[in-house]
Structures are given as C-alpha cells and as structure tokens.
C-alpha atoms as a PDB file:
ATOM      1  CA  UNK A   1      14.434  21.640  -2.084  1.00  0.00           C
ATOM      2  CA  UNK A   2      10.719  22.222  -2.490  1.00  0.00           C
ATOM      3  CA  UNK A   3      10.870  25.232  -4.252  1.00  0.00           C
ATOM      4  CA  UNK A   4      13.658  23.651  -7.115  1.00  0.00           C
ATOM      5  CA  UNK A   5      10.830  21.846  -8.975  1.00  0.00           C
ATOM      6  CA  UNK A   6       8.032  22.765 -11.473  1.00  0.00           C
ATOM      7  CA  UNK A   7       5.532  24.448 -11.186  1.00  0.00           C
ATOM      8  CA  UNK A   8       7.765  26.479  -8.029  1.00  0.00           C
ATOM      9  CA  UNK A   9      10.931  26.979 -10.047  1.00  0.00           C
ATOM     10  CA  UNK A  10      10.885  28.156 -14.252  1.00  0.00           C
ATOM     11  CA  UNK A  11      11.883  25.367 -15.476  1.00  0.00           C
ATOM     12  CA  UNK A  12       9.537  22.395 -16.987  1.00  0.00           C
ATOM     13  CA  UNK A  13       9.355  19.313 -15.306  1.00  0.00           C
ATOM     14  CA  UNK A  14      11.660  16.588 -16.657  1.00  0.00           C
ATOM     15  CA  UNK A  15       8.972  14.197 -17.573  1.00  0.00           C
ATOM     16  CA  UNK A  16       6.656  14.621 -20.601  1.00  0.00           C
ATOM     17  CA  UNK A  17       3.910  16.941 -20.401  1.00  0.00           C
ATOM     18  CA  UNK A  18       1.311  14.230 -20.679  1.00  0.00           C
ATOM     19  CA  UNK A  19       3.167  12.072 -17.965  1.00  0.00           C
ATOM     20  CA  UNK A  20       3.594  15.296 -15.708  1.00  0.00           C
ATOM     21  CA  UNK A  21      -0.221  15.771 -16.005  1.00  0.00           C
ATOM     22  CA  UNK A  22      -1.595  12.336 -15.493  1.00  0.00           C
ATOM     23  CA  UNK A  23       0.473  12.373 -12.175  1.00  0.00           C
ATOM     24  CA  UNK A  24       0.143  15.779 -10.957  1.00  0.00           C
ATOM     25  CA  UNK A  25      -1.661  15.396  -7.895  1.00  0.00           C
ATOM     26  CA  UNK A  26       0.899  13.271  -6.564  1.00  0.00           C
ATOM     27  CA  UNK A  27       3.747  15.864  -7.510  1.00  0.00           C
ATOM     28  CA  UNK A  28       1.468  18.854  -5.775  1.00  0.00           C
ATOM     29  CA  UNK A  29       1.338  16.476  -2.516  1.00  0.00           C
ATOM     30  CA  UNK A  30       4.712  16.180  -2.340  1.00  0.00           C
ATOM     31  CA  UNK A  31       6.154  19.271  -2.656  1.00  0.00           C
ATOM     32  CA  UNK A  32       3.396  20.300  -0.089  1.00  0.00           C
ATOM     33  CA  UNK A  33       5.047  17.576   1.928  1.00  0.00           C
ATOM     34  CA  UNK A  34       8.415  19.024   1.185  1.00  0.00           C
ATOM     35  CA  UNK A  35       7.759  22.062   2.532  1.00  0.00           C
ATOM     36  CA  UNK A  36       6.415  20.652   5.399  1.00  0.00           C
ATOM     37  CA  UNK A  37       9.466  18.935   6.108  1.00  0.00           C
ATOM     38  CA  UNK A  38      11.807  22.301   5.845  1.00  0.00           C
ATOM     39  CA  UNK A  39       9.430  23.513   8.258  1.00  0.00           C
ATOM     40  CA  UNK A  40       9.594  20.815  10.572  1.00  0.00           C
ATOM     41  CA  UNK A  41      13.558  19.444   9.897  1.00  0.00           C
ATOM     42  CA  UNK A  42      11.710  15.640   9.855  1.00  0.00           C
ATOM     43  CA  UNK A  43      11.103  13.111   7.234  1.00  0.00           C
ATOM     44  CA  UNK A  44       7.030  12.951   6.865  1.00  0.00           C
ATOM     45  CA  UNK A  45       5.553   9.784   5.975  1.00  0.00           C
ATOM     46  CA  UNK A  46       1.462   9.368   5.037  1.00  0.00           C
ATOM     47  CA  UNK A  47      -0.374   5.933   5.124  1.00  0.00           C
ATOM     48  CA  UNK A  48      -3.709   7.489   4.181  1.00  0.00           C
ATOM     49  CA  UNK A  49      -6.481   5.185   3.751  1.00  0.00           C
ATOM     50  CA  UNK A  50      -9.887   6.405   2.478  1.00  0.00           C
ATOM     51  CA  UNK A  51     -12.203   5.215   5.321  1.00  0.00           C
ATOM     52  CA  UNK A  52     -15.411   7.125   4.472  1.00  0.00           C
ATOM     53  CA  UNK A  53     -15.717   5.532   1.068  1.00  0.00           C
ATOM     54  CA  UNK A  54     -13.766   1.974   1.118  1.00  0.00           C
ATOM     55  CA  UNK A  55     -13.478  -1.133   3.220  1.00  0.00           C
ATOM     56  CA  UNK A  56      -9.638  -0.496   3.000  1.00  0.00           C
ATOM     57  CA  UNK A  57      -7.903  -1.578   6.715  1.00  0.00           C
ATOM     58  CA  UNK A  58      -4.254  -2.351   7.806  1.00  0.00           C
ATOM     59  CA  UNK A  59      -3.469  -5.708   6.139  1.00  0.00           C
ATOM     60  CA  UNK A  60      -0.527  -8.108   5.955  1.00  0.00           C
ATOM     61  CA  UNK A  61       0.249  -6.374   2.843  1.00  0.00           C
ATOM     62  CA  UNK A  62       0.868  -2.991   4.275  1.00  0.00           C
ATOM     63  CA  UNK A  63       4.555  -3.923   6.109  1.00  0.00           C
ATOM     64  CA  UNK A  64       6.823  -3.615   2.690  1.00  0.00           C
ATOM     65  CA  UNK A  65       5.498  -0.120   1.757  1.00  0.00           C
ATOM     66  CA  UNK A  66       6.190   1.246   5.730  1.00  0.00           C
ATOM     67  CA  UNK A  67       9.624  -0.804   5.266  1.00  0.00           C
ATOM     68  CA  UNK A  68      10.057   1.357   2.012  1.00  0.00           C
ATOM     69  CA  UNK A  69       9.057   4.676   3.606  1.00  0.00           C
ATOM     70  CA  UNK A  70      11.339   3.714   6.396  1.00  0.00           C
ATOM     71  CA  UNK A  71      14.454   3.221   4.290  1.00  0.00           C
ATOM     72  CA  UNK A  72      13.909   6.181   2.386  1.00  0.00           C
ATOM     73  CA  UNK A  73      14.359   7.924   5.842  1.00  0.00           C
ATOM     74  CA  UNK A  74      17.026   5.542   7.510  1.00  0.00           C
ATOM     75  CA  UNK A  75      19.010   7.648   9.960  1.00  0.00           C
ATOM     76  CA  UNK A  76      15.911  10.712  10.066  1.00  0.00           C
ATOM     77  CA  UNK A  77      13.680  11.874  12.470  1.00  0.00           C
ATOM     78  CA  UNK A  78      10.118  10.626  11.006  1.00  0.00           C
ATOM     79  CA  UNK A  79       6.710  12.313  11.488  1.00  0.00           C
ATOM     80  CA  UNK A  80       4.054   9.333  10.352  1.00  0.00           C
ATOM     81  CA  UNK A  81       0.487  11.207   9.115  1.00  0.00           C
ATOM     82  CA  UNK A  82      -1.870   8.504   9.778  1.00  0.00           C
ATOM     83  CA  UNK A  83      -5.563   8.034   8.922  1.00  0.00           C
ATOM     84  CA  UNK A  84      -6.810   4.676   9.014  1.00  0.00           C
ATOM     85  CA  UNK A  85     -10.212   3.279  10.606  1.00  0.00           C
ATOM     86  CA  UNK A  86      -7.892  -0.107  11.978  1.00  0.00           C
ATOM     87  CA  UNK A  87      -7.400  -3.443  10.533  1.00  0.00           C
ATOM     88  CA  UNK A  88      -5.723  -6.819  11.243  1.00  0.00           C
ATOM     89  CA  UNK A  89      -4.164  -7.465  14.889  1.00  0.00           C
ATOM     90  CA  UNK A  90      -0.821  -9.324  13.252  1.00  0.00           C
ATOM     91  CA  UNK A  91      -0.548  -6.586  10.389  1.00  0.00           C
ATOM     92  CA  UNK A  92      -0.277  -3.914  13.271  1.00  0.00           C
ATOM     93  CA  UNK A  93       2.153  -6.148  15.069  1.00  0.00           C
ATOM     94  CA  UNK A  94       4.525  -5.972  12.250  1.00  0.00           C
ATOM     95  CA  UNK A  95       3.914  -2.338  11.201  1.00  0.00           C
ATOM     96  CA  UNK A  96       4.766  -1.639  15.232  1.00  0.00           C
ATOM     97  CA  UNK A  97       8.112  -3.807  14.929  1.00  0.00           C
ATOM     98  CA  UNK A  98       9.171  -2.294  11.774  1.00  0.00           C
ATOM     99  CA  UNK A  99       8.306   1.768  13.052  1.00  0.00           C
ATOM    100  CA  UNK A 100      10.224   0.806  16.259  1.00  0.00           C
ATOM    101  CA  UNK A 101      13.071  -0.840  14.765  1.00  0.00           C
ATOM    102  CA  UNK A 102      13.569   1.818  12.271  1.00  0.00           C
ATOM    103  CA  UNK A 103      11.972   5.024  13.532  1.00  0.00           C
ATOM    104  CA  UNK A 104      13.567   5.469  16.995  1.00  0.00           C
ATOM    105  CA  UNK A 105      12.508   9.136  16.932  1.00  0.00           C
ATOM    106  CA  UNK A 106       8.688   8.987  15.672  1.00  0.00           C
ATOM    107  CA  UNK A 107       6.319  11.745  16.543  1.00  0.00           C
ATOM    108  CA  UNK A 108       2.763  10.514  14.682  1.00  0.00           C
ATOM    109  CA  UNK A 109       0.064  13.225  13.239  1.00  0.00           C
ATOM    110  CA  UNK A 110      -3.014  12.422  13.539  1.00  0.00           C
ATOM    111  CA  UNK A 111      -4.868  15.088  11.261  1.00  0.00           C
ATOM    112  CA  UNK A 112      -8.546  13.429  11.413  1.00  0.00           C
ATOM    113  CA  UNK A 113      -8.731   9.833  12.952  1.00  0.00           C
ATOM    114  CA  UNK A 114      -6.564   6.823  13.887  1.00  0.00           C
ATOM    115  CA  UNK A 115      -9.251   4.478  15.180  1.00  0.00           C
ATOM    116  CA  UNK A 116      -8.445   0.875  16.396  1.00  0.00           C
ATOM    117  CA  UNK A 117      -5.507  -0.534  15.446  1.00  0.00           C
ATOM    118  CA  UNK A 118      -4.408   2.904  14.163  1.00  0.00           C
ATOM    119  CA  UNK A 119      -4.661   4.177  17.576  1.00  0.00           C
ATOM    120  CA  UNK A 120      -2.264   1.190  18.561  1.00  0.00           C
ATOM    121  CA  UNK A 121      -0.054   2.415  15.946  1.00  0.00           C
ATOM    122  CA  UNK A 122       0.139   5.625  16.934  1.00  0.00           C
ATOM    123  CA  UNK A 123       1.336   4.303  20.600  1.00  0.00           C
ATOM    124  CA  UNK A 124       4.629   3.587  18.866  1.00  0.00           C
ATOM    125  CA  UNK A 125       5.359   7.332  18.884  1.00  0.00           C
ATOM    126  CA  UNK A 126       6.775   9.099  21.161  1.00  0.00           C
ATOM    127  CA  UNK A 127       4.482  11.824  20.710  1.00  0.00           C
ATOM    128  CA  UNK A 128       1.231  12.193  19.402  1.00  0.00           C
ATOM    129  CA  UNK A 129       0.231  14.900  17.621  1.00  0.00           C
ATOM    130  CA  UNK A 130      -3.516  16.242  17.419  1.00  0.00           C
ATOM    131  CA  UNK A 131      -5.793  18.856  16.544  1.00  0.00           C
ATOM    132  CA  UNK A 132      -9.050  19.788  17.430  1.00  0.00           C
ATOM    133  CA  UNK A 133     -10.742  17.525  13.940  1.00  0.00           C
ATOM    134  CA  UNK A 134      -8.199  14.559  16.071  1.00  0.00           C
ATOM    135  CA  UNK A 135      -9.340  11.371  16.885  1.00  0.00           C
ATOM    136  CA  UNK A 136      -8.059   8.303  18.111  1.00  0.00           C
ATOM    137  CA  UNK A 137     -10.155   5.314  19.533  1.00  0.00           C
ATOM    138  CA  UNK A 138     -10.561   2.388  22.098  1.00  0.00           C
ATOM    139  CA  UNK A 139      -8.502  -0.832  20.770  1.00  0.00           C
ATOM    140  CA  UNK A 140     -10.874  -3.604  22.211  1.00  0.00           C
ATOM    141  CA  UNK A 141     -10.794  -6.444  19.641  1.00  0.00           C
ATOM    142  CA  UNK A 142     -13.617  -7.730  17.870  1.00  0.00           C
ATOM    143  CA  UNK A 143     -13.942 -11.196  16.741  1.00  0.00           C
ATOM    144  CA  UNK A 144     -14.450 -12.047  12.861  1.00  0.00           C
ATOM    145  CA  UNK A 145     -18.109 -11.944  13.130  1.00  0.00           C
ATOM    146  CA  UNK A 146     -18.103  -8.058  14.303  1.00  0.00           C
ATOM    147  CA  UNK A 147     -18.493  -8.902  17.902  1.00  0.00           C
ATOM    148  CA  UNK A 148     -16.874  -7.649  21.097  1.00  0.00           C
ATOM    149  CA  UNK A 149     -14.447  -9.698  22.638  1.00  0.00           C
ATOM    150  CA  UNK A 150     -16.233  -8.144  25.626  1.00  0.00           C
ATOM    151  CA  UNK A 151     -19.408  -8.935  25.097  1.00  0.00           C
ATOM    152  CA  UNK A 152     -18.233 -12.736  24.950  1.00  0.00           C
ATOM    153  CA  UNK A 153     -15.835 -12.660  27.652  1.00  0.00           C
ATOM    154  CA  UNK A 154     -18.703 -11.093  30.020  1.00  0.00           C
ATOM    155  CA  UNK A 155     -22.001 -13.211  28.976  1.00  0.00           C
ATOM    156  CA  UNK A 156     -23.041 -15.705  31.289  1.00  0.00           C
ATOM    157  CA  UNK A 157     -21.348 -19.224  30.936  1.00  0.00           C
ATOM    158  CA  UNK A 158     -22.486 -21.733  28.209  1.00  0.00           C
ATOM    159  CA  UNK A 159     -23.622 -18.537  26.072  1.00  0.00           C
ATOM    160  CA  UNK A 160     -20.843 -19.016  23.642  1.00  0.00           C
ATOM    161  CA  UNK A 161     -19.120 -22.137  22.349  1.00  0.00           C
ATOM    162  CA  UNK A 162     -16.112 -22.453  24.561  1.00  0.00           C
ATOM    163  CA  UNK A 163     -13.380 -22.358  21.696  1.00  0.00           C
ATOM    164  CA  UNK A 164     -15.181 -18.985  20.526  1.00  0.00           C
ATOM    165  CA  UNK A 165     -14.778 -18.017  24.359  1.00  0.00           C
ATOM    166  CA  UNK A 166     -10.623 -19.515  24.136  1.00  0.00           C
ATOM    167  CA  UNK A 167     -10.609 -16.767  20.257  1.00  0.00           C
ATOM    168  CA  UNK A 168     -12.372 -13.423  22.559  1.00  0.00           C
ATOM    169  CA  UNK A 169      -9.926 -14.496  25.431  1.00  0.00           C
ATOM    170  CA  UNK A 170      -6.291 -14.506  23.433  1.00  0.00           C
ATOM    171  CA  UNK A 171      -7.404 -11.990  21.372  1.00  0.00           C
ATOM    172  CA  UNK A 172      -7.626  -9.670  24.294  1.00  0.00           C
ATOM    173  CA  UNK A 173      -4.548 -10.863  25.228  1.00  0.00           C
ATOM    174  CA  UNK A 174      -2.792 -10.005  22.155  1.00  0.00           C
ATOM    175  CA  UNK A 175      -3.889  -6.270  22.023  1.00  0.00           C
ATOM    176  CA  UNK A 176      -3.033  -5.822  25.657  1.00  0.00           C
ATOM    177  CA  UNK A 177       0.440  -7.638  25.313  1.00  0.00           C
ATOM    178  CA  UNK A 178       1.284  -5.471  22.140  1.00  0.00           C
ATOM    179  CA  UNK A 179      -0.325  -2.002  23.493  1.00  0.00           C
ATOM    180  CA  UNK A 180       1.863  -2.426  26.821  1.00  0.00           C
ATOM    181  CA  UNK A 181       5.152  -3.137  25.173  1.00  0.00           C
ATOM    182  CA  UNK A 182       4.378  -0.018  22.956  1.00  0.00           C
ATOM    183  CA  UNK A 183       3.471   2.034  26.439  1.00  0.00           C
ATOM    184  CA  UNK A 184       6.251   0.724  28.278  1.00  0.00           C
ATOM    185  CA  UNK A 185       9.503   1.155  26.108  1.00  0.00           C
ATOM    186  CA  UNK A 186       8.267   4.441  24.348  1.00  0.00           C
ATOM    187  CA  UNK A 187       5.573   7.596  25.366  1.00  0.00           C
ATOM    188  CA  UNK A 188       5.065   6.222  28.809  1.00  0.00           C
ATOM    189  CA  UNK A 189       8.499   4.551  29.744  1.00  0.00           C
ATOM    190  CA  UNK A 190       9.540   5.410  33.466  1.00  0.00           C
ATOM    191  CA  UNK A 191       5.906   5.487  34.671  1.00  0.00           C
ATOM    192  CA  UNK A 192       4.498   3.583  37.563  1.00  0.00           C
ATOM    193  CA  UNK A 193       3.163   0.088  36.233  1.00  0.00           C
ATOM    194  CA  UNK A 194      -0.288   1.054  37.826  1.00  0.00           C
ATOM    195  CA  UNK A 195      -0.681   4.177  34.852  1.00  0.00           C
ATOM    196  CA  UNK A 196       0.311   2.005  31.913  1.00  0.00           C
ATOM    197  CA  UNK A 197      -1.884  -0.735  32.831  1.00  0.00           C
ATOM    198  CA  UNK A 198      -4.853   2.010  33.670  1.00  0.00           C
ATOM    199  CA  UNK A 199      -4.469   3.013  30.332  1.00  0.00           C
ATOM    200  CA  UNK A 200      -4.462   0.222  28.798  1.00  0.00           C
ATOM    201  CA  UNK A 201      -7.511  -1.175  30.339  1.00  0.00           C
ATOM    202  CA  UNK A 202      -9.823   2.076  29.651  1.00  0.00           C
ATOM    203  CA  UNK A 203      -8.345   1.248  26.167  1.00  0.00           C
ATOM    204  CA  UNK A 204      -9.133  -2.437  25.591  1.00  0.00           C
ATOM    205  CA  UNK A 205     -12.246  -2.840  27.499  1.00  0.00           C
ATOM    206  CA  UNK A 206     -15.880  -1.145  27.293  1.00  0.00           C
ATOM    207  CA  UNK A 207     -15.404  -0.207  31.165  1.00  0.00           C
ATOM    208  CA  UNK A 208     -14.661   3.297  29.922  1.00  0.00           C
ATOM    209  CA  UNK A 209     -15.151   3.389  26.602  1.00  0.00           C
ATOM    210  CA  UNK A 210     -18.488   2.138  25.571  1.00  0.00           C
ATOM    211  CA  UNK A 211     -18.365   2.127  21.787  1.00  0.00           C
ATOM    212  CA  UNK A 212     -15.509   1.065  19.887  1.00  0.00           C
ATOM    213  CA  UNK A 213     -16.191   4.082  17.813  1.00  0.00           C
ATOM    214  CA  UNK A 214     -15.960   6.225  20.765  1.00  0.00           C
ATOM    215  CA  UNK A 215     -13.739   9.265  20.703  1.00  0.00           C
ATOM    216  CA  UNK A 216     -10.521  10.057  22.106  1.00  0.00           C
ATOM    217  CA  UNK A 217      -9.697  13.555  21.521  1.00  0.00           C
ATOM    218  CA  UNK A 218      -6.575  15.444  22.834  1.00  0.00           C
ATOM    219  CA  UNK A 219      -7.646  15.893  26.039  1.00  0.00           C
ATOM    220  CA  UNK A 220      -8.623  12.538  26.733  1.00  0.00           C
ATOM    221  CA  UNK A 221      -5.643  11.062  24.915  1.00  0.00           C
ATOM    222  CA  UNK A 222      -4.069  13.000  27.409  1.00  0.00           C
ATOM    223  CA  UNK A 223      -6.175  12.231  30.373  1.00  0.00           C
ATOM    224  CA  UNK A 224      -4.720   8.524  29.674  1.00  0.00           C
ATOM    225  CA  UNK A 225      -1.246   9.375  30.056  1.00  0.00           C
ATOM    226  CA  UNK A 226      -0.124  10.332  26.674  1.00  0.00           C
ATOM    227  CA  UNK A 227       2.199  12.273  25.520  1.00  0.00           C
ATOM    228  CA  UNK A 228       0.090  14.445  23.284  1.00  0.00           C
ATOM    229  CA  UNK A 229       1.237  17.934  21.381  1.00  0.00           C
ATOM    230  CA  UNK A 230      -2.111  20.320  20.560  1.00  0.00           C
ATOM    231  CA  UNK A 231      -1.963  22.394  17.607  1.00  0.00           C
ATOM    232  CA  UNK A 232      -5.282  24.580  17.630  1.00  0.00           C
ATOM    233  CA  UNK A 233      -6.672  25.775  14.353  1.00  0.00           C
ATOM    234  CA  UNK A 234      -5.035  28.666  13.835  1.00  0.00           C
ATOM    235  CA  UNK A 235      -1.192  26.396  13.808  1.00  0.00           C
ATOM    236  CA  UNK A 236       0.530  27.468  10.495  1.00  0.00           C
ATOM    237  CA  UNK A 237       2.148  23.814  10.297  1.00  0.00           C
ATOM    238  CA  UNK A 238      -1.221  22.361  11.245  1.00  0.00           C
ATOM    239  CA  UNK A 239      -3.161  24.282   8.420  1.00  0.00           C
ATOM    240  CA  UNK A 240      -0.456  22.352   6.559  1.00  0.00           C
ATOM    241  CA  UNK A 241      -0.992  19.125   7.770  1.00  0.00           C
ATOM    242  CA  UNK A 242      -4.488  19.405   7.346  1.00  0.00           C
ATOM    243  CA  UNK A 243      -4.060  20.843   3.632  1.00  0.00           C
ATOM    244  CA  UNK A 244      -2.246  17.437   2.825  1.00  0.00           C
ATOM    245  CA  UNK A 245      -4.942  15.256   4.530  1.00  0.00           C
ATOM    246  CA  UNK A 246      -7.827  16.909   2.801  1.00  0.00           C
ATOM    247  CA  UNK A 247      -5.774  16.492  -0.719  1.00  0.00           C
ATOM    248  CA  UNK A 248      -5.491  12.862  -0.072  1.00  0.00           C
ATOM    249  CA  UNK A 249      -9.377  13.327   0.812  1.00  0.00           C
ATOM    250  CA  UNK A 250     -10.149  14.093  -2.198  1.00  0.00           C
ATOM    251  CA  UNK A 251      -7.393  12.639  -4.703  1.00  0.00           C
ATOM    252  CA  UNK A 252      -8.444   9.149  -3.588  1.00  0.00           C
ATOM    253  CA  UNK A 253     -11.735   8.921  -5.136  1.00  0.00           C
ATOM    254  CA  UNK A 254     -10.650  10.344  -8.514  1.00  0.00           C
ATOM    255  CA  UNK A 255      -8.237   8.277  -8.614  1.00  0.00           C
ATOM    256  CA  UNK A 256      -9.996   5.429  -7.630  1.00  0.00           C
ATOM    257  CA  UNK A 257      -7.078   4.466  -4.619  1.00  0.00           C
ATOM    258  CA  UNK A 258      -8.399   2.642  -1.496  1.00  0.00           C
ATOM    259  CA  UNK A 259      -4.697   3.706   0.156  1.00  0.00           C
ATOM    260  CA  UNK A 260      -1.503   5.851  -0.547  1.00  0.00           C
ATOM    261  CA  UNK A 261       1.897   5.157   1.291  1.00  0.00           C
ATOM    262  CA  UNK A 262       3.996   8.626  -0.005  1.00  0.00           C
ATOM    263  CA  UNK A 263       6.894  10.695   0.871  1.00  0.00           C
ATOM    264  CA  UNK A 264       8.611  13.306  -0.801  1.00  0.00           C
ATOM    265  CA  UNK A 265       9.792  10.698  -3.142  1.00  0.00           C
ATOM    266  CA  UNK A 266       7.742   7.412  -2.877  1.00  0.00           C
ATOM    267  CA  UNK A 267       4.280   6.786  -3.602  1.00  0.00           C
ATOM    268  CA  UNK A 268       2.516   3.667  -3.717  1.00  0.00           C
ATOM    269  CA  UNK A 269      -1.109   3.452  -4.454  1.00  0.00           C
ATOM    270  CA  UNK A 270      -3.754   0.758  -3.319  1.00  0.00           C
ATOM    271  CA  UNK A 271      -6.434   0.383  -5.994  1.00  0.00           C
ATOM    272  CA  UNK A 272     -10.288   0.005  -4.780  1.00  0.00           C
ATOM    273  CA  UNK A 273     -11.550  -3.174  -5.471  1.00  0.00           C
ATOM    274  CA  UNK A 274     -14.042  -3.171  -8.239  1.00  0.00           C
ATOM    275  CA  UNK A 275     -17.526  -3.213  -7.045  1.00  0.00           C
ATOM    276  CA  UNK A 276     -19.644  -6.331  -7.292  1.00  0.00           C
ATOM    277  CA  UNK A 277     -20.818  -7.039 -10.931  1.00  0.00           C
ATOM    278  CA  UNK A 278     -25.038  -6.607 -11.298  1.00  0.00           C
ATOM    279  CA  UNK A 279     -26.845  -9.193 -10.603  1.00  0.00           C
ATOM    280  CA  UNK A 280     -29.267 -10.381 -13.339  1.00  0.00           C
ATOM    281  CA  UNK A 281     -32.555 -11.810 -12.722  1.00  0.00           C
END
C-alpha cells in the first residue's frame, strides 16, 4: 500500500539515510504512482523521455525495460503514461508487439505529447486518454536526412535518386502496415475498412496534416475515429497524472536522465549523453 512506506507511515525507510536521500525523488514518484493505481485498480507504467532538453527517441534499446515493466504487471490491467517526441520505426514495432502480447487491456495517458512514433504507440491501446495540455501527432516517416517521405514520393520524376525514392516508398509502407494492424485488432476493430484506412491516411500523409509537428488534440484524435477518454482540468486523477509528469519534468535534468522506464517498483534511468568536449583553436 502507498500509505505503508516512509515518509506516509512512522516508520524510517529501510535503507540508509544517505541512500534514502540520494534516491528520493524516485521513492516520492512512486508512491505518487501508487496512489494512483488504488485510485484507478491498474498497474501504471511511465516511459518518460525529456524531449524539450535531449535528443533522447524510442531506440532498439528501449524493448527490455517495457518487457520488464510488463512482467512486473503480467496478468494486470496496465495504464502506459507516455511522453516521447518519436524515434526509430523497428524500435516501435517491437515496443507494439511486446504491449500487445502482454498488455491485452492497455488504456495509454497521454499527459503532454506522444508525437510520431509515440502516437503509433499509443494506437496499441484500447483507449487513449487525454487532457486539454494532450497531444499526439501525424506518423508520416521521414527519411534519415530529416526529409518527408512525402515530399520525395510527390516531386516530379528524376528529382531524387531512384533507390532514395524505393527508402521514402517502403518506409511509408511500413508505418501504414504497422498503424493498420494496431487500428484493426484493437481501438477500431469492427469498423468499416473505409474509417481505418481514412485514418490512417490523414495520419501518414501531409494531405491533412501539414506539419509533422502538427497537433492532434482530443477532439481531433477523436474526429479520426479514436477511442479517446477527456479528463478536463479540474479531473482529480488527472491533476494526478499531471503531478507525476511534471515531477519527471523536472527530476530529469537534475538528475541528468535523458529517459525513465518506472513503476511502483522498477526504475530504470537513461543517462544524457555528455555534451561535446570544447573545441580548441
């Protein structure tokens, strides 16, 4: 129980004072997320990563702390708090596999933003929950260089080198294979083909969506055929969720993390790389 555990109950923690202190933040997150889950009768996962101050994306290195998380709630309903800008295609593949293999009743929070490949993420649910500060975004690729698959896929012939033409082309392919299997089998099973395939092309295209920045708040997420939950601003248990996303706000930078995976009883940090050393003329 939340409340059985310094500084709630009289008793001192079991680790060393200095310990207890050095790691404090983390224990204050998760007995927030504790309580959170009494409230809610779900496990509560967070894969936080700091987007206004680090480079930090989904990577192929992210799949064995969701596989931890997971096991840790084997059996559970799971609400996933997710912030991340996006990342790799094939990381998000096998972050989808593992949350649908092992989470077959996922509800994910979206406190702030879930932008790219986090919004393709968040299609594994089979609810999505959002607030007015929500976010999600448009999932059209881009190619290494920072360009729009688009872009390539729509500029007169010859503009491009043809095998840069065959990259823009599959990877198009590969976000609308993966975001229609997500549709399909979870928020939007049982619809008529034609909605998951609008959806999915307002998604992965710039025919909607101009910017892959762009915003998708509730009600558009909604517009698109999602199955959204609002909680407005004045939501007890979304004051909470929004407590816990501003603490890993501004943990992160003290502590010098780029990404936390945590639950009640994991957490697993991913340092900031160093920056650059000076240059010296």
């Amino acid at each position: 129980m939340a409340g059985s555990s310094f500084p709630r109950a009289k008793a001192l923690p079991t680790q060393s004072p200095l310990f207890w202190v050095n790691h404090k933040d983390r224990y204050l997150r998760q007995l927030l997320i504790s309580d959170i889950e009494e409230e809610t009768g779900r496990c509560l996962l967070v894969y936080f990563t700091d987007c206004d101050r680090t480079s930090a994306q989904i990577d192929p290195g992210d799949d064995v702390h969701f596989a931890e998380m997971l096991t840790s709630c084997a059996g559970k309903p799971i609400d996933l708090l997710l912030e991340t800008n996006g990342g790799f295609t094939d990381a998000t593949e096998k972050l989808c596999s593992l949350l649908r293999a092992m989470a077959p009743d996922l509800r994910v929070v979206v406190p702030r933003r879930a932008k790219s490949n986090g919004t393709v993420i968040a299609l594994c649910g089979q609810t999505i929950v959002l607030g007015p500060e929500s976010e999600l975004g448009p999932i059209d690729p881009l190619l290494g260089d920072g360009v729009p698959v688009q872009f390539v896929l729509d500029a007169p012939e010859g503009t491009f080198n043809p095998v840069y033409v065959q990259m823009a082309r599959t990877g198009r392919a590969q976000t609308e294979k993966l975001a229609r299997g997500l549709l399909s089998d979870g928020m939007m099973k049982g619809r008529p083909t034609e909605e998951v395939e609008r959806a999915i092309s307002a998604l992965a295209t710039r025919d909607v969506y101009h910017s892959h920045g762009s915003v998708i708040d509730y009600k558009e997420a909604a517009s698109l055929g999602f199955n959204v939950t609002f909680m407005d601003h004045t939501s007890d248990l979304w004051k909470k969720f929004w407590l816990l996303r501003s603490m890993y706000q501004y943990d992160c930078p003290i502590a010098g993390y780029a990404k936390l995976f945590e639950t009640s009883r994991i957490s697993t940090a991913v340092a900031s790389p160093p920056p650059p050393p000076a240059q010296t003329k």
